[in-house]
N, C-alpha and C. Protein backbone atom coordinates (compact mmCIF):
# COMPACT_ATOMS: atom_id res chain seq x y z
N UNK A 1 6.56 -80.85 49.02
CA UNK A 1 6.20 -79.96 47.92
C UNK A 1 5.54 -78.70 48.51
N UNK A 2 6.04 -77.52 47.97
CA UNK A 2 5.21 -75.98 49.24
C UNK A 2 3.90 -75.82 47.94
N UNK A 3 3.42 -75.19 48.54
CA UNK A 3 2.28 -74.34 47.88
C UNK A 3 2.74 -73.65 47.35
N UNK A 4 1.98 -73.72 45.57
CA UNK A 4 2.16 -72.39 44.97
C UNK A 4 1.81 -71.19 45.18
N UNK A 5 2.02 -69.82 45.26
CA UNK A 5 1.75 -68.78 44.96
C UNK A 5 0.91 -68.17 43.97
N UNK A 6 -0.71 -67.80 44.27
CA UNK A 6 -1.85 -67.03 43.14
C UNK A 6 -0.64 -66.10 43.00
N UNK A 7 -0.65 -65.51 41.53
CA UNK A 7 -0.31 -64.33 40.92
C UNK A 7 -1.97 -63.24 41.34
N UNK A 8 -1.41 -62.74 42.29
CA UNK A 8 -2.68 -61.79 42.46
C UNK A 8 -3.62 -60.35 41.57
N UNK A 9 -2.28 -60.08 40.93
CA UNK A 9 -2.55 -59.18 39.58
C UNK A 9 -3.82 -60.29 38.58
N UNK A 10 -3.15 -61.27 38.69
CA UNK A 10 -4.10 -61.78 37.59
C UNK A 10 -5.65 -62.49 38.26
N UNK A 11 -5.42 -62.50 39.51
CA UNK A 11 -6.30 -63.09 40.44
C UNK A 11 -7.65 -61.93 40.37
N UNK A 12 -7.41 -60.46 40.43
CA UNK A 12 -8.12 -59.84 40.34
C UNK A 12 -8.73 -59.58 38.93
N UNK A 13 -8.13 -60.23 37.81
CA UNK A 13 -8.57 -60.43 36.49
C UNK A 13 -9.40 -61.15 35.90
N UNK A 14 -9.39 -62.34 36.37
CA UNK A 14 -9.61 -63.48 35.46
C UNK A 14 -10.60 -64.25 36.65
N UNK A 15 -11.65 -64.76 36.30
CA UNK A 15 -12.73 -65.24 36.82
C UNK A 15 -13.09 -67.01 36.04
N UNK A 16 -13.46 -67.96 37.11
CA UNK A 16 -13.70 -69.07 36.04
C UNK A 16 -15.25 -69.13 36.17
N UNK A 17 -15.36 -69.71 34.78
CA UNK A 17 -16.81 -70.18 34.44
C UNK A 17 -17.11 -71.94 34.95
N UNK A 18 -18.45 -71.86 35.31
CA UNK A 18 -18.77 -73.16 35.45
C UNK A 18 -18.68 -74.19 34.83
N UNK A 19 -17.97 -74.07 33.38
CA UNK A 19 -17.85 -75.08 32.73
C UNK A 19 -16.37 -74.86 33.00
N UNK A 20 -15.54 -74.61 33.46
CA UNK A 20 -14.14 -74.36 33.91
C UNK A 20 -13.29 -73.67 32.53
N UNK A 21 -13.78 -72.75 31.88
CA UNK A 21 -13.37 -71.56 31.09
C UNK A 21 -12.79 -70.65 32.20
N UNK A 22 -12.22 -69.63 31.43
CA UNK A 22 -11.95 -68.64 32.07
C UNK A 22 -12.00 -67.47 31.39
N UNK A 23 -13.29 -66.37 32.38
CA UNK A 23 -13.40 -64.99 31.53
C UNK A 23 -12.61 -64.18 32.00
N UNK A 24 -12.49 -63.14 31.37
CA UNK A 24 -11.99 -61.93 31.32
C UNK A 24 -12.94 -60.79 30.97
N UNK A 25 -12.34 -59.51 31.21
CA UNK A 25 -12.97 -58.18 30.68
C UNK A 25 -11.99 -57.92 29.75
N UNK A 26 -13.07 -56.77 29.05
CA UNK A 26 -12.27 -56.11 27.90
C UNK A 26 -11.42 -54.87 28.45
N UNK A 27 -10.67 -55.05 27.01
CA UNK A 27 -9.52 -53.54 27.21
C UNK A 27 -10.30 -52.36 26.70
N UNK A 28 -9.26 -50.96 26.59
CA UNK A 28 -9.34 -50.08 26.23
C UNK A 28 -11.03 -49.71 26.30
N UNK A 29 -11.14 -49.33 28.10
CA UNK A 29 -12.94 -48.93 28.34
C UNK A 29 -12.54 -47.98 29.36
N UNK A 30 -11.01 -47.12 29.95
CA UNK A 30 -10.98 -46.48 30.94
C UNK A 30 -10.73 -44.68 30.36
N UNK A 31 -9.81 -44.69 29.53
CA UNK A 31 -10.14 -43.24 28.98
C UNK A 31 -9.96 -42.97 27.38
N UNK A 32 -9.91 -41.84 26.70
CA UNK A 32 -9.97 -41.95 25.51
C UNK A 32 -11.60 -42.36 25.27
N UNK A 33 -12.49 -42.33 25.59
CA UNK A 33 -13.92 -42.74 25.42
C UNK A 33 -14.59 -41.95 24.26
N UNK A 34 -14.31 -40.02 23.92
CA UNK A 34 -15.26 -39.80 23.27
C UNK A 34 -14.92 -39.83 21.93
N UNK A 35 -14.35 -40.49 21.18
CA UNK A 35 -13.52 -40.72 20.07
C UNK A 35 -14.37 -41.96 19.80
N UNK A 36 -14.70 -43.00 20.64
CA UNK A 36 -15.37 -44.16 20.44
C UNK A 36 -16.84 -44.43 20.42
N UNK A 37 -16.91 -44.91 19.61
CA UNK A 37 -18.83 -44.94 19.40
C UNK A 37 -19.19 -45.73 20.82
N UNK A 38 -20.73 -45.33 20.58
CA UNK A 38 -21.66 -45.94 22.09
C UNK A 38 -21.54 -47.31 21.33
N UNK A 39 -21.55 -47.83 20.24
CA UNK A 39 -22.36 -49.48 20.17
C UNK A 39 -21.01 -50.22 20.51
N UNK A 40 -19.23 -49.57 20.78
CA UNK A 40 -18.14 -50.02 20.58
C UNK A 40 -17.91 -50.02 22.30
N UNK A 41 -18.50 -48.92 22.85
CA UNK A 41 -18.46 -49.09 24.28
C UNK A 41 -19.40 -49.86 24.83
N UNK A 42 -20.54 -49.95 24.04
CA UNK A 42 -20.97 -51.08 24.98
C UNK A 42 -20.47 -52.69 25.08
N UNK A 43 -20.52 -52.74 23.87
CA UNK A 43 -19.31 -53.94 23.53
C UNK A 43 -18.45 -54.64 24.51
N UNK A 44 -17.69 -53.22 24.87
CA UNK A 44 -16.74 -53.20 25.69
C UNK A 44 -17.34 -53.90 26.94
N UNK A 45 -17.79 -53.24 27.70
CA UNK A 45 -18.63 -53.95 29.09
C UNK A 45 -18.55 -55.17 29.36
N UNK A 46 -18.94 -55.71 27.63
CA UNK A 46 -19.30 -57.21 28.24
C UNK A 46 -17.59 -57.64 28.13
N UNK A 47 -18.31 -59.71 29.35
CA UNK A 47 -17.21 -59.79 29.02
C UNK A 47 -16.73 -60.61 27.81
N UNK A 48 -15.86 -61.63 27.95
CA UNK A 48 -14.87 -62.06 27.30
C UNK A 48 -14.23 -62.89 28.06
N UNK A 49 -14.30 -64.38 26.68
CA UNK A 49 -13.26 -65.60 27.20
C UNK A 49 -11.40 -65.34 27.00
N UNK A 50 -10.73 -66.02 27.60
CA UNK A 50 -9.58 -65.93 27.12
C UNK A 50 -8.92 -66.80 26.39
N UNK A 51 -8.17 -66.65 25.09
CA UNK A 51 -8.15 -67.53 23.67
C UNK A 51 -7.29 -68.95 24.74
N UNK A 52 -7.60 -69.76 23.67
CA UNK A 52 -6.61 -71.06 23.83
C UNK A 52 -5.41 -71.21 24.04
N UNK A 53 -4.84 -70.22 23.47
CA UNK A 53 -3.35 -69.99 23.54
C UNK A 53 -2.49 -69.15 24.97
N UNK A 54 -3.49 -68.63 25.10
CA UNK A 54 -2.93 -68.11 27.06
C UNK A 54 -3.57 -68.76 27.80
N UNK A 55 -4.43 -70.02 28.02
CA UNK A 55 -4.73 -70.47 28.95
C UNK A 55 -3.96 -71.20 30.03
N UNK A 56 -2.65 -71.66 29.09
CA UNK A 56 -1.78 -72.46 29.94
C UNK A 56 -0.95 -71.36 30.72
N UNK A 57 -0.37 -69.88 30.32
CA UNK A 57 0.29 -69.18 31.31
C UNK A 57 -0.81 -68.52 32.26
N UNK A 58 -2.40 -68.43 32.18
CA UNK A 58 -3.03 -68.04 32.72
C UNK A 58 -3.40 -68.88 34.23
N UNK A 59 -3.62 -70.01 33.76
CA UNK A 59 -3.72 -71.70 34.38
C UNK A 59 -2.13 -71.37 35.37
N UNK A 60 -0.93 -71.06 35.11
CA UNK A 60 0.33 -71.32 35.90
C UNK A 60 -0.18 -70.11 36.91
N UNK A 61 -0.45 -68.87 36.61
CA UNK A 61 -0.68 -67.81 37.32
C UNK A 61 -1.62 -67.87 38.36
N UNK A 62 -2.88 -69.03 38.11
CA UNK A 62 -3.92 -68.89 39.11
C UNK A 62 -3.69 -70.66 39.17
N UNK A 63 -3.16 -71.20 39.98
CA UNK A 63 -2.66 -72.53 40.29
C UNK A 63 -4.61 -72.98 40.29
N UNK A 64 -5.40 -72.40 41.28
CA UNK A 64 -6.32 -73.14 42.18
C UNK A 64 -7.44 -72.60 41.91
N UNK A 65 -7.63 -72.10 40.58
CA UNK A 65 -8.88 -71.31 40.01
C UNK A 65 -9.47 -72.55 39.35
């Protein structure tokens, strides 16, 4: 059986939590900014879990996370 391959795009994405979650950051925080309120950018910053429903193509992408 070979070793899978990390998807490295997503490797630089997605981080696991100690309870074996997996966070993410938010979107739409790189331009377009002054259109958006401060309490919507800060928002932004934080992070963020990723729903139930992409965990399993997220899980295929990072075999060993």
């Amino acid at each position: 059986m070979p070793k899978v391959k990390t998807n490295r795009g997503a490797a630089k994405r997605f981080k696991a939590t100690g309870s074996g979650k997996i966070k993410r950051s938010k979107a739409f925080t790189s331009h377009i900014l002054t259109k958006k309120s401060t309490k919507r950018k800060r928002n932004l910053r934080k992070s963020g879990l990723i729903d139930d429903s992409n965990r399993q193509a997220v899980k295929r992408m990072l075999p060993y996370l």
